[in-house]
Protein backbone atom coordinates (compact mmCIF):
# COMPACT_ATOMS: atom_id res chain seq x y z
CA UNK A 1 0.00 0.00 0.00
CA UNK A 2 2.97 2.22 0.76
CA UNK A 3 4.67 1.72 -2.27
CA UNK A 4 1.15 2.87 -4.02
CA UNK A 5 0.87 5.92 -2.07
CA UNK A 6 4.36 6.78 -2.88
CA UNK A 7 4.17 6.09 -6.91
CA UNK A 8 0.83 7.79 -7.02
CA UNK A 9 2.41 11.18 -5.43
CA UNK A 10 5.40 10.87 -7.69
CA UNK A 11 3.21 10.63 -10.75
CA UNK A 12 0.76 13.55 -10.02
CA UNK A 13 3.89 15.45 -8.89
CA UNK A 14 5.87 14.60 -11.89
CA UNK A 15 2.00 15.49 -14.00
CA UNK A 16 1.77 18.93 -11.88
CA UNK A 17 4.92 20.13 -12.76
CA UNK A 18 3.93 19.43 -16.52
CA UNK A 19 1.31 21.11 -16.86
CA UNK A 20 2.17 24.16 -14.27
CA UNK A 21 5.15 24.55 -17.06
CA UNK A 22 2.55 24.42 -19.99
CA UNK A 23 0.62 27.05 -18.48
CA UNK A 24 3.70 29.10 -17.29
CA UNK A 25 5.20 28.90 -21.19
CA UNK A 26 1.23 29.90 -22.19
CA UNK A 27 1.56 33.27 -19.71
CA UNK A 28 4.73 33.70 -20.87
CA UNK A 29 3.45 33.70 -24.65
CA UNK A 30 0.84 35.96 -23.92
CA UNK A 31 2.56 38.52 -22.42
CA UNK A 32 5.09 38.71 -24.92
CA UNK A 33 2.48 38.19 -27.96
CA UNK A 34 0.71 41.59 -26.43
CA UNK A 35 4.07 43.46 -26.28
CA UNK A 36 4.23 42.00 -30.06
CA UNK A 37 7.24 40.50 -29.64
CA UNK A 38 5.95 37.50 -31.75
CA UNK A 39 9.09 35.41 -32.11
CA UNK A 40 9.48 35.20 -28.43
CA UNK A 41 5.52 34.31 -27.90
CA UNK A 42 6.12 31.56 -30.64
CA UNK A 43 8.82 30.26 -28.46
CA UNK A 44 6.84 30.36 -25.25
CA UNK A 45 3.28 29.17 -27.10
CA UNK A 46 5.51 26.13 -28.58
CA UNK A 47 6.65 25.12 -25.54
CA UNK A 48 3.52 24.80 -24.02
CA UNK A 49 2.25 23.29 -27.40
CA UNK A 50 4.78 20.72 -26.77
CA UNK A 51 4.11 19.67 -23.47
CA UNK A 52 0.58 19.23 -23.92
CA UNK A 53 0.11 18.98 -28.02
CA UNK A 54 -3.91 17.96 -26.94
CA UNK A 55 -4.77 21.14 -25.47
CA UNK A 56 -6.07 23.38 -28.28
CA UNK A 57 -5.54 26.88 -26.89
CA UNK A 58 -1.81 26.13 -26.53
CA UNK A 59 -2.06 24.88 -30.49
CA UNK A 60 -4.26 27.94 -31.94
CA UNK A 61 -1.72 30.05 -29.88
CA UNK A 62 1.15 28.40 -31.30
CA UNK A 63 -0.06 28.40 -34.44
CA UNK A 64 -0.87 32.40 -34.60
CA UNK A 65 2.08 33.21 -33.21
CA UNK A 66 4.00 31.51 -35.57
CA UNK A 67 2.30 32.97 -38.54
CA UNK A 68 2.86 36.35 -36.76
CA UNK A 69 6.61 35.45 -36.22
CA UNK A 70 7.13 34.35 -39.75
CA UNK A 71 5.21 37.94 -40.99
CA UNK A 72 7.80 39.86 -38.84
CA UNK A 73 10.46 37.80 -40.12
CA UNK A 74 9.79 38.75 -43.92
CA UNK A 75 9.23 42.53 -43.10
CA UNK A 76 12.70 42.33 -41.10
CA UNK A 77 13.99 41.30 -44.09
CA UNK A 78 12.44 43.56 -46.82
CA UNK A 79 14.13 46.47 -44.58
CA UNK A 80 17.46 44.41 -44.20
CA UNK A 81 17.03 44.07 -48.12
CA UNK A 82 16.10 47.74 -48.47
CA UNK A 83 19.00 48.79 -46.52
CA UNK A 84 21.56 46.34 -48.90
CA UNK A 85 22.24 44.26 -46.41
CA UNK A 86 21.41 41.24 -48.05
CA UNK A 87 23.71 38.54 -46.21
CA UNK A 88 21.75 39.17 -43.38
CA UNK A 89 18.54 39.40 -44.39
CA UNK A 90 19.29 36.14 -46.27
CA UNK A 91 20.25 34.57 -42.55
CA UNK A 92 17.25 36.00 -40.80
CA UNK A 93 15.06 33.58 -43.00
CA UNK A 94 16.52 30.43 -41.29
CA UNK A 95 14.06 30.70 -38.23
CA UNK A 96 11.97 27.50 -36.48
CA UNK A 97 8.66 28.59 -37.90
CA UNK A 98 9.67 28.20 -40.85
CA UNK A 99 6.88 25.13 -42.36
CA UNK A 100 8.96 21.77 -43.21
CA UNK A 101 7.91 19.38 -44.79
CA UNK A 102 8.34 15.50 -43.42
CA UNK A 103 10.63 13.38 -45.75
CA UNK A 104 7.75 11.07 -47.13
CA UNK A 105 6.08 14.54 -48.21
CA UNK A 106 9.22 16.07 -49.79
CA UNK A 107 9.28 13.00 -52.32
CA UNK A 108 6.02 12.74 -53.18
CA UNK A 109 6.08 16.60 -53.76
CA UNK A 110 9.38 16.35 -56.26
CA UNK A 111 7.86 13.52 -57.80
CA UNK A 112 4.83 15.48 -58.32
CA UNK A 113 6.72 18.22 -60.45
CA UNK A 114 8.86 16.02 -62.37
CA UNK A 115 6.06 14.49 -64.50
């Protein structure tokens, strides 16, 4: 019975401090996504996303805020381009929100375009 006790309180510990985090990373991504500092809220927003990938606030949130992040990322670059600084703006397009596409997909996708 002791041994019970003692796994039960480790798991909803170890389950408490998941989902405290998730919802500490969520804060986190709000406050920053109403400063509109949107690569730092997709940051937060992803991982609480990660943590717990079934709750759907953390997903819409991640999902905006990556959209958002990826916006500011082109218009960073259009005045990095504007400015000639093209090495640079060329680096500041290497970002995690940038959409990749799984390996199966890529080789269906350059089959696709070869016929």
């Amino acid at each position: 019975m002791y041994s019970h006790c003692c796994c039960s309180a480790w798991f909803f510990s170890v389950f408490a401090k998941k989902v405290d985090s998730a919802k500490a990373a969520y804060a986190k991504g709000q406050d920053a996504e109403a400063r509109q500092n949107y690569e730092q809220a997709f940051e937060y927003f992803k991982q609480a996303y990660d943590q717990k990938p079934k709750e759907l606030r953390y997903r819409t949130s991640f999902e905006r805020a990556r959209f958002l992040a990826a916006s500011s990322e082109v218009h960073r670059g259009q005045i990095l381009r504007d400015a000639g600084k093209f090495d640079e703006a060329l680096a500041s397009s290497r970002r995690p929100w940038r959409p990749t596409l799984p390996p199966s997909s890529r080789s269906r996708n350059s089959a696709a375009r070869s016929r």
